[in-house]
C-alpha atoms as a PDB file:
ATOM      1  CA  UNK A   1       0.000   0.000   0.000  1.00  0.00           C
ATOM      2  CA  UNK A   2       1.574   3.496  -0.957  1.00  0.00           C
ATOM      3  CA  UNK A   3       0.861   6.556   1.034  1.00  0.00           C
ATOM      4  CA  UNK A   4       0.753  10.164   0.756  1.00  0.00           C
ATOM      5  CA  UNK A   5       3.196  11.898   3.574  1.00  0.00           C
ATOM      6  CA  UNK A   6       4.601   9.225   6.524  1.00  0.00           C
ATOM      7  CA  UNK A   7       3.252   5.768   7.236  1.00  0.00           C
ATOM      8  CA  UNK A   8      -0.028   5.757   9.827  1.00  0.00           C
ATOM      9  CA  UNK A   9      -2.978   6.938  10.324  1.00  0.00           C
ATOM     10  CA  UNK A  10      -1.773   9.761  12.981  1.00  0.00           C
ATOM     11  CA  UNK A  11       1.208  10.902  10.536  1.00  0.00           C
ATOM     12  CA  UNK A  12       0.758  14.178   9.544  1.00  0.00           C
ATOM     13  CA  UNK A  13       0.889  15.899   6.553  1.00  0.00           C
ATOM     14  CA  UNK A  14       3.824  18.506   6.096  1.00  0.00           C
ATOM     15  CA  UNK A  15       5.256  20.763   3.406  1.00  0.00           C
ATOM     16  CA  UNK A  16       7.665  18.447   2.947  1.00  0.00           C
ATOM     17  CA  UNK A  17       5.572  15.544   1.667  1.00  0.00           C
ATOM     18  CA  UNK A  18       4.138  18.359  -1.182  1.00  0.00           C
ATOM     19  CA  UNK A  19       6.144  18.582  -4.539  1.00  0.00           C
ATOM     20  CA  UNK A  20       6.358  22.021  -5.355  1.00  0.00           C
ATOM     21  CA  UNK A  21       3.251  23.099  -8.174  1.00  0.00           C
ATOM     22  CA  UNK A  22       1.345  19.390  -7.094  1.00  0.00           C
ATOM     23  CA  UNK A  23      -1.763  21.556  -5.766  1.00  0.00           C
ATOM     24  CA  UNK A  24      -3.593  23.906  -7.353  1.00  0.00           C
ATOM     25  CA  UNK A  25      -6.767  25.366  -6.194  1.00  0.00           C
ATOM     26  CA  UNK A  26      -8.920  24.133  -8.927  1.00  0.00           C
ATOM     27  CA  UNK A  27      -7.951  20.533  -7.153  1.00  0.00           C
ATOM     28  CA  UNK A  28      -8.596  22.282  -3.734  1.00  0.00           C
ATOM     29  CA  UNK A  29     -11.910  22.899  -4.472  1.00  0.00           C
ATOM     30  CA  UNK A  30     -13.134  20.212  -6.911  1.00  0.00           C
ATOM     31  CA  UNK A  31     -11.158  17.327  -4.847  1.00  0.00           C
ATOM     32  CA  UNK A  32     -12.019  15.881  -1.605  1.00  0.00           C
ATOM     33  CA  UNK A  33     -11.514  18.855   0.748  1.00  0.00           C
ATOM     34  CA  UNK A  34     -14.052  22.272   0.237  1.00  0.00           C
ATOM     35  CA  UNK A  35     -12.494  24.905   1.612  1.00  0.00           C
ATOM     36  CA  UNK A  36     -15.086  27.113   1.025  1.00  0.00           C
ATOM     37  CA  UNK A  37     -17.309  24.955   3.106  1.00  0.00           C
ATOM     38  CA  UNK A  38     -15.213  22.975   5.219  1.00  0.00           C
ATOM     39  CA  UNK A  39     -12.688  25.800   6.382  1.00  0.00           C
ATOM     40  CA  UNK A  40     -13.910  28.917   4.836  1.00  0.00           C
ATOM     41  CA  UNK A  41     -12.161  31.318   2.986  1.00  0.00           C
ATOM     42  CA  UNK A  42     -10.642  34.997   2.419  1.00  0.00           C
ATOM     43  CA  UNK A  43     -13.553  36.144  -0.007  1.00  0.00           C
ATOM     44  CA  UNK A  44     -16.931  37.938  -0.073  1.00  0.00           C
ATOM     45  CA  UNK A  45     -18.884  35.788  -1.389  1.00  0.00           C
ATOM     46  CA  UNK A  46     -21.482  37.625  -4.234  1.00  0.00           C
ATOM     47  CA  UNK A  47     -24.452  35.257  -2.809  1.00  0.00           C
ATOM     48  CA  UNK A  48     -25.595  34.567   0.598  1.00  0.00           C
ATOM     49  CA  UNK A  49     -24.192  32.199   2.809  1.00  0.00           C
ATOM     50  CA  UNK A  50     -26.435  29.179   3.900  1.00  0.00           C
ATOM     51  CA  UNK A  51     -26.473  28.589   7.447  1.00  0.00           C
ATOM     52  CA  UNK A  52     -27.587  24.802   8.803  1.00  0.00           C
ATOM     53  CA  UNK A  53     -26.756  22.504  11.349  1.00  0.00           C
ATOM     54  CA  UNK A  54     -23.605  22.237  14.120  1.00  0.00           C
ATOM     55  CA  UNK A  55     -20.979  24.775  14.350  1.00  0.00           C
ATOM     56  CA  UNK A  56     -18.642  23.232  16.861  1.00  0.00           C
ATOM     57  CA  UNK A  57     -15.096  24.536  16.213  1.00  0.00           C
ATOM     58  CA  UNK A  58     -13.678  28.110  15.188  1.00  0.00           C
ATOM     59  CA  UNK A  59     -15.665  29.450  11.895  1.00  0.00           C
ATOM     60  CA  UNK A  60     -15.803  32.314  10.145  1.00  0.00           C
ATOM     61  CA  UNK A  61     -17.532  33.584   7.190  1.00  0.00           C
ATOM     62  CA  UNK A  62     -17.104  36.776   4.959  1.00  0.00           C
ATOM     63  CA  UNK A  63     -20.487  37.465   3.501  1.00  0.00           C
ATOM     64  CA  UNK A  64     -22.864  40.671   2.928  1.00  0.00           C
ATOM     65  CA  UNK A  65     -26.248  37.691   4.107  1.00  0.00           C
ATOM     66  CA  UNK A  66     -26.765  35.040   5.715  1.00  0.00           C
ATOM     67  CA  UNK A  67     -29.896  32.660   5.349  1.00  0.00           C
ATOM     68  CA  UNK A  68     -31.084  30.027   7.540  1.00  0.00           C
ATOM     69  CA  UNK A  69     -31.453  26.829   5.698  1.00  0.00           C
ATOM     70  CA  UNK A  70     -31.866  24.795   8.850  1.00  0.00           C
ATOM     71  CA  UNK A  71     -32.147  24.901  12.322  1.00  0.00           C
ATOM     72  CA  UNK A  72     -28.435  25.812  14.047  1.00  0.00           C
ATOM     73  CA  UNK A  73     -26.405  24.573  16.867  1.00  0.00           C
ATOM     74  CA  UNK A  74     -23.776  26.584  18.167  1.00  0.00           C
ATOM     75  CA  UNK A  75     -21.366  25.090  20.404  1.00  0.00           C
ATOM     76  CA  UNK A  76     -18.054  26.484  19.461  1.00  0.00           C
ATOM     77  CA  UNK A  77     -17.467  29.825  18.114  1.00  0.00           C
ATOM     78  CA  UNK A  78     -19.218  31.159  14.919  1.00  0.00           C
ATOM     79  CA  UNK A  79     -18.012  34.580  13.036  1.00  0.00           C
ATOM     80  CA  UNK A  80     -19.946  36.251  10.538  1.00  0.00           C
ATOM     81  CA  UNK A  81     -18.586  38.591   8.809  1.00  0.00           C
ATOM     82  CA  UNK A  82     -18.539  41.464   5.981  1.00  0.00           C
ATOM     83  CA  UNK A  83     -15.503  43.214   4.223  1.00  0.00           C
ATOM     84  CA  UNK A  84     -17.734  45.785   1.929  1.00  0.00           C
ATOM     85  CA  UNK A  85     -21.234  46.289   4.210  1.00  0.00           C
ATOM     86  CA  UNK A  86     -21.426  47.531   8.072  1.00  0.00           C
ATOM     87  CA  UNK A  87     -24.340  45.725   8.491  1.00  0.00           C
ATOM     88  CA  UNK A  88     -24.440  41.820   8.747  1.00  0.00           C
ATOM     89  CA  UNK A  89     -28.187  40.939   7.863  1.00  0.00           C
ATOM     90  CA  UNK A  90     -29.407  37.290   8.907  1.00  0.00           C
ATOM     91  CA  UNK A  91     -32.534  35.933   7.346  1.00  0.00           C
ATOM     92  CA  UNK A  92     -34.137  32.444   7.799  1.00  0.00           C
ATOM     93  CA  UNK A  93     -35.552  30.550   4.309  1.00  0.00           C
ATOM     94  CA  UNK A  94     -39.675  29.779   3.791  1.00  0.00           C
ATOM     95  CA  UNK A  95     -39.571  27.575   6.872  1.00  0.00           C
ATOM     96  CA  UNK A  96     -39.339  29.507  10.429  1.00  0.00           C
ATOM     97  CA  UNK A  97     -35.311  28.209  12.110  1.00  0.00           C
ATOM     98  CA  UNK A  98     -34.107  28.560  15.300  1.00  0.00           C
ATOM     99  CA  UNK A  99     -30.456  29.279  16.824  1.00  0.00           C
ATOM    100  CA  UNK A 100     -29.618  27.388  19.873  1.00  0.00           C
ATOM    101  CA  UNK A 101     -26.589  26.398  21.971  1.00  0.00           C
ATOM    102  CA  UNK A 102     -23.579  27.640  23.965  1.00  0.00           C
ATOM    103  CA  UNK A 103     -21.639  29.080  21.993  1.00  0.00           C
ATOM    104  CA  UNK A 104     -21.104  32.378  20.675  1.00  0.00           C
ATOM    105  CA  UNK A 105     -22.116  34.161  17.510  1.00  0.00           C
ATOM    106  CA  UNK A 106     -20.590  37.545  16.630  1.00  0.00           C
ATOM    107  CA  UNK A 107     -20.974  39.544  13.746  1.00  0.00           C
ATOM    108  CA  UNK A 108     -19.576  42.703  12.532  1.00  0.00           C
ATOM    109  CA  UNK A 109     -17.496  44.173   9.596  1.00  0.00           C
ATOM    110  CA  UNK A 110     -14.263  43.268   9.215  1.00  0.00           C
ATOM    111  CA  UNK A 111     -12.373  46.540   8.153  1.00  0.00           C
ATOM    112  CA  UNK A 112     -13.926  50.070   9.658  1.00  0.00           C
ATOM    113  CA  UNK A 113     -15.480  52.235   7.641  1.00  0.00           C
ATOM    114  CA  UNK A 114     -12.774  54.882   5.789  1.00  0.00           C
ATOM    115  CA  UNK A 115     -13.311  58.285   7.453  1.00  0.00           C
ATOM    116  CA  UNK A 116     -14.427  61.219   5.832  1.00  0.00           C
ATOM    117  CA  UNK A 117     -13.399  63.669   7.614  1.00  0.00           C
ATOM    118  CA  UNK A 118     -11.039  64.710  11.111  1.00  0.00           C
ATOM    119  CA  UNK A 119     -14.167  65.284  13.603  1.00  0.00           C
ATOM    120  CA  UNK A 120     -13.221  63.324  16.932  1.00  0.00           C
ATOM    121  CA  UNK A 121      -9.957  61.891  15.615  1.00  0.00           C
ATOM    122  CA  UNK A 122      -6.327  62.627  17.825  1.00  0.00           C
ATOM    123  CA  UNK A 123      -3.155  62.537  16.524  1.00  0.00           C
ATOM    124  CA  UNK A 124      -0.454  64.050  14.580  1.00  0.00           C
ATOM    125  CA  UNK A 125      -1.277  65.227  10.321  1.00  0.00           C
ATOM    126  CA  UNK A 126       2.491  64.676   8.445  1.00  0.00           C
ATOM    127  CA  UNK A 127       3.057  65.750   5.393  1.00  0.00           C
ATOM    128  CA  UNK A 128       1.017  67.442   2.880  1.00  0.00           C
ATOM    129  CA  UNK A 129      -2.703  67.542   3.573  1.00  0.00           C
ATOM    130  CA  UNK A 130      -5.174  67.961   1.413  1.00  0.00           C
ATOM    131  CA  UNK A 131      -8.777  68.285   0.461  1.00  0.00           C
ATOM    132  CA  UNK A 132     -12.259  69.438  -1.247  1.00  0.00           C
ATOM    133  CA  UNK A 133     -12.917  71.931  -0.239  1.00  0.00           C
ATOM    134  CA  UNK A 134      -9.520  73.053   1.169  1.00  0.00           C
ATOM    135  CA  UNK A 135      -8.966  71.605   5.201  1.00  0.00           C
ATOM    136  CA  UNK A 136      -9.535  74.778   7.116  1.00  0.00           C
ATOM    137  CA  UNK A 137      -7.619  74.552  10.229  1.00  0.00           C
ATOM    138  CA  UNK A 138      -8.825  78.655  11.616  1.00  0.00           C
ATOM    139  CA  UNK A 139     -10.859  77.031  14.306  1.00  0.00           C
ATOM    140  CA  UNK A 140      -9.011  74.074  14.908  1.00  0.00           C
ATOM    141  CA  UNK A 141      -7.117  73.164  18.613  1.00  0.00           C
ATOM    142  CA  UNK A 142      -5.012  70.728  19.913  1.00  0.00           C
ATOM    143  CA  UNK A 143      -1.964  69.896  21.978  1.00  0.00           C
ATOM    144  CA  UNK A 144       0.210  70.314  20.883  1.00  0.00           C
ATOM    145  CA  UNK A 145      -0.603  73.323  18.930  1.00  0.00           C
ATOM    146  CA  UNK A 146      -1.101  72.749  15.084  1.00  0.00           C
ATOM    147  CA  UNK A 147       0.827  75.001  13.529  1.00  0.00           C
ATOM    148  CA  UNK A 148      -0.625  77.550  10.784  1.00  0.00           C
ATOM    149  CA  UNK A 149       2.878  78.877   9.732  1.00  0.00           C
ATOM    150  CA  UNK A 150       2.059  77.977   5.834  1.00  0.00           C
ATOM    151  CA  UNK A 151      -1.777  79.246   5.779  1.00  0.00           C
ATOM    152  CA  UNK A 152      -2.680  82.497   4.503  1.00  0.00           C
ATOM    153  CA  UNK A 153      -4.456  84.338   7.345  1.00  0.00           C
ATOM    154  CA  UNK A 154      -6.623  87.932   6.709  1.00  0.00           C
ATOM    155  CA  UNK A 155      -4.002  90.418   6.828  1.00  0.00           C
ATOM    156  CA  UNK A 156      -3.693  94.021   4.743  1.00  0.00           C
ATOM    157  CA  UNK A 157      -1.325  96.949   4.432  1.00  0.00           C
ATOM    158  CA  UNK A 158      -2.435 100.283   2.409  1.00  0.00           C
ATOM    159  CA  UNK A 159      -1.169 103.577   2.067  1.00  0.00           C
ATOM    160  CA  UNK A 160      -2.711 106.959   1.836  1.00  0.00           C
ATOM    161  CA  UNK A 161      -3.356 109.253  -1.172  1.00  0.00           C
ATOM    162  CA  UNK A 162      -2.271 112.735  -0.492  1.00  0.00           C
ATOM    163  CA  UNK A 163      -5.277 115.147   1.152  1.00  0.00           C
ATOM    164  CA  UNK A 164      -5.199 118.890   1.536  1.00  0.00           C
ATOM    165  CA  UNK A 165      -6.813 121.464   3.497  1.00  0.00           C
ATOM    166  CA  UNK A 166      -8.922 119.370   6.045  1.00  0.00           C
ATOM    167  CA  UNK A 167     -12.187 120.226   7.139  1.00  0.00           C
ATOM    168  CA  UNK A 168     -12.981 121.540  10.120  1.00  0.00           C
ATOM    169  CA  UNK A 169     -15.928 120.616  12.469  1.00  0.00           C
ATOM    170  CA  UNK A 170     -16.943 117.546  11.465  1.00  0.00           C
ATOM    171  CA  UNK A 171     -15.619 113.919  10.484  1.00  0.00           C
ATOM    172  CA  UNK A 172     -13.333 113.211   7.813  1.00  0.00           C
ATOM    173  CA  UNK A 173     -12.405 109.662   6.158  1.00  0.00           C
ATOM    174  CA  UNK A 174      -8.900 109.979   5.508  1.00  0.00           C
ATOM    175  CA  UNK A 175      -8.605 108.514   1.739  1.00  0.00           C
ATOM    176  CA  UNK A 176      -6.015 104.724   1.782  1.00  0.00           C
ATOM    177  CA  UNK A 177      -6.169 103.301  -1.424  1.00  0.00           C
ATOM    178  CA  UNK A 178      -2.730 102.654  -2.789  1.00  0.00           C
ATOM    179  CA  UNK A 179      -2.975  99.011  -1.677  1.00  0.00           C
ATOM    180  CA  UNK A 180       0.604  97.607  -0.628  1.00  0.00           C
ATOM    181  CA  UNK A 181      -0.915  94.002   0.135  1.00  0.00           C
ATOM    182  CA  UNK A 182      -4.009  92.596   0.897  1.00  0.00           C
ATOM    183  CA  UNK A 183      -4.090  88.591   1.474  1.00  0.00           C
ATOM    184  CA  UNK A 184      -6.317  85.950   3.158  1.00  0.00           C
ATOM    185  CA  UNK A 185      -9.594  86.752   1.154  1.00  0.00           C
ATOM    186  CA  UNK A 186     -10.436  90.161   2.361  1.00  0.00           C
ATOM    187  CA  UNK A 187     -11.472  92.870   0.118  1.00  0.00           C
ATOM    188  CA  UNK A 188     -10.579  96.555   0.093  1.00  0.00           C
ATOM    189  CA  UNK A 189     -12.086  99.557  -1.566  1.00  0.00           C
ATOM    190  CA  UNK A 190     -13.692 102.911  -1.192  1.00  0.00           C
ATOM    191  CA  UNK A 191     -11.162 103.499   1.736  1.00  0.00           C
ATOM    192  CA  UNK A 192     -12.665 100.616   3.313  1.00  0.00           C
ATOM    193  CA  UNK A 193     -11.333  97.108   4.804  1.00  0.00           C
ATOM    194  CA  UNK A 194     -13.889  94.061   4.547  1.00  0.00           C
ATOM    195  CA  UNK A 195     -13.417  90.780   6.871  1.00  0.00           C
ATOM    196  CA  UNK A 196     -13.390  87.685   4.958  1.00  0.00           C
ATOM    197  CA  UNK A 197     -14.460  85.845   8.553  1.00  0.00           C
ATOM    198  CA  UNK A 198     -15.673  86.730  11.945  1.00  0.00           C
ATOM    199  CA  UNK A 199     -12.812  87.071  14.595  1.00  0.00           C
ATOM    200  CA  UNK A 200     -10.727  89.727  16.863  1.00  0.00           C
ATOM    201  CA  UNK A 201      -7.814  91.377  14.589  1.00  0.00           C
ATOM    202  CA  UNK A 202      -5.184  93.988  14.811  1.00  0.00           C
ATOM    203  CA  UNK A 203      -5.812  97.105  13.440  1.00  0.00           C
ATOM    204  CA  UNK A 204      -3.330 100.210  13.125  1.00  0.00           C
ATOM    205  CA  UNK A 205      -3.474 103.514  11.438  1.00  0.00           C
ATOM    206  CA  UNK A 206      -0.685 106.217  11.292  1.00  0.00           C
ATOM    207  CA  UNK A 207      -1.307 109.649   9.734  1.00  0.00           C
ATOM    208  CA  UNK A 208       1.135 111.799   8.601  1.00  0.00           C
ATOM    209  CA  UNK A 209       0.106 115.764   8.846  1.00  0.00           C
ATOM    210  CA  UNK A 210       1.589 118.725   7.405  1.00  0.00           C
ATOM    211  CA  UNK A 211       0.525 122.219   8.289  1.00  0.00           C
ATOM    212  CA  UNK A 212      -1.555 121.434  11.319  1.00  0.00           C
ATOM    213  CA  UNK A 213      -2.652 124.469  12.971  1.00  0.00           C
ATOM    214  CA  UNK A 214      -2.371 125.115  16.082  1.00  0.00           C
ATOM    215  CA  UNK A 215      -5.729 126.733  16.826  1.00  0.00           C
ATOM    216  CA  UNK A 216      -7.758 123.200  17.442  1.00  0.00           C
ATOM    217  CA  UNK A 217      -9.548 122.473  20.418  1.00  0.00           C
ATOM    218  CA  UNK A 218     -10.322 118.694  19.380  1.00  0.00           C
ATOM    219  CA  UNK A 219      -8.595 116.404  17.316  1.00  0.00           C
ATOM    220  CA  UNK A 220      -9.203 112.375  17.061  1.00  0.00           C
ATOM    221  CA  UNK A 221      -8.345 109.465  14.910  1.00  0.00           C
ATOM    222  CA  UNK A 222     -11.300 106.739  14.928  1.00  0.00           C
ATOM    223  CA  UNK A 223     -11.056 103.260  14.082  1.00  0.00           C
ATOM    224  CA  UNK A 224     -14.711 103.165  12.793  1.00  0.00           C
ATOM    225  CA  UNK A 225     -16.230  99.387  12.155  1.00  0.00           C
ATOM    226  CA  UNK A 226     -19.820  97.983  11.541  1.00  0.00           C
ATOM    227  CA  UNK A 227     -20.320  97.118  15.309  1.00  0.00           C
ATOM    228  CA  UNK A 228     -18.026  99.920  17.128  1.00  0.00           C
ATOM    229  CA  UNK A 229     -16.093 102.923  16.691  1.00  0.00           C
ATOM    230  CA  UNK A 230     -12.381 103.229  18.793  1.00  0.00           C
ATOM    231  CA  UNK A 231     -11.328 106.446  19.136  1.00  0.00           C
ATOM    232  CA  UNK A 232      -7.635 108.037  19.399  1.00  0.00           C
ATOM    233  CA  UNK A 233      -8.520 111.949  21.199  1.00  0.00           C
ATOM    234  CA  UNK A 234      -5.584 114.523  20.947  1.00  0.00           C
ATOM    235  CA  UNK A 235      -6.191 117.437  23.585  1.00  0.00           C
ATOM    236  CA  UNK A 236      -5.529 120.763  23.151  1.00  0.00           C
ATOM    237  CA  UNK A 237      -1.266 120.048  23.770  1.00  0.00           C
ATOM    238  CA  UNK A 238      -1.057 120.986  20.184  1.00  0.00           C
ATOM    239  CA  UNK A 239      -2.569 124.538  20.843  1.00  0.00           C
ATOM    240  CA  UNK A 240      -0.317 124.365  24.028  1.00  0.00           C
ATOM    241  CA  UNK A 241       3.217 123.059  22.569  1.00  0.00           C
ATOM    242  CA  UNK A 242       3.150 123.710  18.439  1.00  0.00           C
ATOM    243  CA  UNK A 243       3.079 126.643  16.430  1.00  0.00           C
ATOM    244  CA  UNK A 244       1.209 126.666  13.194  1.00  0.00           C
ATOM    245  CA  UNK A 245       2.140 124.405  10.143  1.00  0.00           C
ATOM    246  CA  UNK A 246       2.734 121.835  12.786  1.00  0.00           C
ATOM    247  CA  UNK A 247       4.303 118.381  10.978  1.00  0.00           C
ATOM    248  CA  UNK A 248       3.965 115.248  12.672  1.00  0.00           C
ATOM    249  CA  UNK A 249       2.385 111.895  13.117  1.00  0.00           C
ATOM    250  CA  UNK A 250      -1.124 111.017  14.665  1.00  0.00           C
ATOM    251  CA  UNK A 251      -1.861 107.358  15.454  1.00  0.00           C
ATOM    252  CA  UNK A 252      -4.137 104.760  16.631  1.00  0.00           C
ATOM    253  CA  UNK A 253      -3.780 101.306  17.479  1.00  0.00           C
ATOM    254  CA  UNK A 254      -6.679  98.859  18.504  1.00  0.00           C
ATOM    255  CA  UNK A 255      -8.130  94.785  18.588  1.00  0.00           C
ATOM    256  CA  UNK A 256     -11.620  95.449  17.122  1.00  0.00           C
ATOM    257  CA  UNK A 257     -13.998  92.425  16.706  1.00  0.00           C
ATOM    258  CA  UNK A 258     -15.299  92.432  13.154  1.00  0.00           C
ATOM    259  CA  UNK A 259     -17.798  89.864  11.772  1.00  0.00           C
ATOM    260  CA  UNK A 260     -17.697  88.439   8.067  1.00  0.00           C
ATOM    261  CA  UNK A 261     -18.654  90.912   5.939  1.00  0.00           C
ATOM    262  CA  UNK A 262     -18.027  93.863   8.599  1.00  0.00           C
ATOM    263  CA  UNK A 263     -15.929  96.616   7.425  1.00  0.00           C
ATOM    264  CA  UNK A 264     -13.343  99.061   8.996  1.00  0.00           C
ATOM    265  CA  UNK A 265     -11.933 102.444   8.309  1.00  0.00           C
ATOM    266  CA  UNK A 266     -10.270 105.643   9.677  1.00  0.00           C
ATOM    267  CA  UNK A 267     -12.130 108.951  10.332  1.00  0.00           C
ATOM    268  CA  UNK A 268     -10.531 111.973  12.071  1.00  0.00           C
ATOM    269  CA  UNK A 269     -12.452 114.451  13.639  1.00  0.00           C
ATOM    270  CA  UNK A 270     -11.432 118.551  13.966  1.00  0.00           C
ATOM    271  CA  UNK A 271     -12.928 120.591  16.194  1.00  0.00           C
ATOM    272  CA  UNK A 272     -12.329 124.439  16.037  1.00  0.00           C
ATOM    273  CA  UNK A 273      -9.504 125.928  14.038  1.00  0.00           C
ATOM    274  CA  UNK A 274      -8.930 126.291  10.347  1.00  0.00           C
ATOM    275  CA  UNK A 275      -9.119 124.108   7.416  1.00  0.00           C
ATOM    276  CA  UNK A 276      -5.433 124.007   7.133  1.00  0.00           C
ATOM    277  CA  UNK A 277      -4.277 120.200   7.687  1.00  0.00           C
ATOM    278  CA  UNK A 278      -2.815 118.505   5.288  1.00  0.00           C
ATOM    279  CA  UNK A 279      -2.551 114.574   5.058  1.00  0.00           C
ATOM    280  CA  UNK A 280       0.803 113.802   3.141  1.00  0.00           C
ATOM    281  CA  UNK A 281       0.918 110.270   1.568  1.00  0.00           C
ATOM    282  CA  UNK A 282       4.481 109.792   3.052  1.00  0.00           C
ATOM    283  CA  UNK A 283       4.176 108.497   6.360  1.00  0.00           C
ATOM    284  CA  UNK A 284       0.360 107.381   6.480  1.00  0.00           C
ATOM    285  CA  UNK A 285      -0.539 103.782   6.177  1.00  0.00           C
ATOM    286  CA  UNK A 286      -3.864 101.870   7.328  1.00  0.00           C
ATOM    287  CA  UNK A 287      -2.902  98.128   7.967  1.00  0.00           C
ATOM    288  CA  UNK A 288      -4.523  94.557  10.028  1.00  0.00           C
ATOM    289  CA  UNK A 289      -4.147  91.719  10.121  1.00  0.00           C
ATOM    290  CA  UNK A 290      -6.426  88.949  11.873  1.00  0.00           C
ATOM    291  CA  UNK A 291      -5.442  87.461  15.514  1.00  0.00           C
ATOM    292  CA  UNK A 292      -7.911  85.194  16.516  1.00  0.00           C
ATOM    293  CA  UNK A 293     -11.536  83.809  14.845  1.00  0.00           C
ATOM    294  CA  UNK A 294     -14.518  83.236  16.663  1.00  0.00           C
END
């Protein structure tokens, strides 16, 4: 009598005992041992997977169904599984089954849904991340701090136009519109900063006069925005301290809350005295940039 592998009936079969290429699955499967229904195997099958009789040892399925054929008998451990579907739907034939013993059933999908998105996840982002719509990080928090040092945040610089002879006794918008830069989405005309989001930024304005006179009671520089107005008030020092065609610098320098769409520019105010001021280009910038959303 010839034998495959060593002599008994408790040899077993090794690696060795195989010629290389003696095997192939088509023999697997059309020969004396199914794998598919003896020891299962690493595929989703397109059809359901019948489900009859005693499960006694470690078994697992990969299947989107299941359908009762029979009546089942669990004793060992049964896994049903699914590599495309989260859900694992069991259904019994035309003839009402039951499920009995003491083992265990579990079922469940095999690898976790992909995630669309960052909400609730920890961790570290390397490299290059990217998205669509672009990954917008303004609101986002962490320890350690992710850094922004390569996004584009609202920011703007722009210089004045030259302005002569002032008016007195009443409110003035000084005239910025040679824009230097203007970055992060915002938008800029008619003197005029808009915020391209809501947040707390830093706004500074420095005005460059020629031929102040000195016969003012009240002078200010106003930060004027949709929901506030900060005001920069000069008292009567220059009346005090400068002769007339007084040269010099008036500023103002503020964190104003603007919401999207909110806009921000610089008034001065001259109370008294004549309409002598002149605004010289040199010198007088408008500028912000954004410190914080909300």
């Amino acid at each position: 009598m010839s034998y495959l592998g060593r002599r008994g009936a408790s040899a077993a079969l090794t690696s060795a005992d195989i010629p290389d290429d003696s095997i192939t699955a088509a023999k697997i499967v059309d020969g004396a041992v199914d794998f598919q229904n003896e020891l299962g195997f690493l595929e989703n099958k397109a059809t359901t997977q019948n489900l009859t009789g005693t499960y006694s040892t470690e078994r697992m399925y990969l299947n989107d169904s299941y359908t009762l054929t029979g009546n089942v008998t669990v004793t060992g451990h049964l896994a049903l599984g699914s590599i495309a579907d989260e859900d694992i739907v069991i259904t019994q034939d035309s003839t009402e089954r039951t499920i009995t013993g003491s083992g265990t059933i579990e079922a469940g999908e095999v690898l976790s849904s992909k995630e669309a998105d960052l909400t609730g996840m920890t961790g570290e982002l390397g490299g290059v991340v990217t998205g669509s719509p672009a990954l917008n990080l303004g609101n986002a928090t962490g320890s350690p701090a992710i850094s922004l040092d390569n996004a584009t945040a609202p920011a703007f610089l722009v210089q004045a136009q030259a302005m002569t002879n002032l008016a007195a006794g009443g409110y003035t918008d000084l005239q910025f519109v040679t824009i230097i830069k203007n970055v992060g989405g915002g938008s800029f005309g008619s003197y005029t900063y808009t915020a391209p989001v809501s947040g707390l930024y830093f706004i500074n304005v420095s005005a460059h006069y020629d031929g102040f006179p000195n016969n003012v009671t009240d002078f200010r520089v106003n930060i004027v925005t949709s929901n506030r107005t900060y005001e920069m008030r000069y008292a009567k020092f220059i009346n005090a301290e400068h002769s007339t065609n007084y040269t010099g610098t008036f500023t103002n320098t503020a964190v104003v809350d603007l919401d999207a769409t909110a806009t921000c520019k610089v008034q001065v105010y001259q109370n008294s005295g004549s309409a002598a001021a002149d605004l010289s280009a040199s010198h007088s910038y408008f500028s912000g940039f954004l410190v914080s959303k909300y």
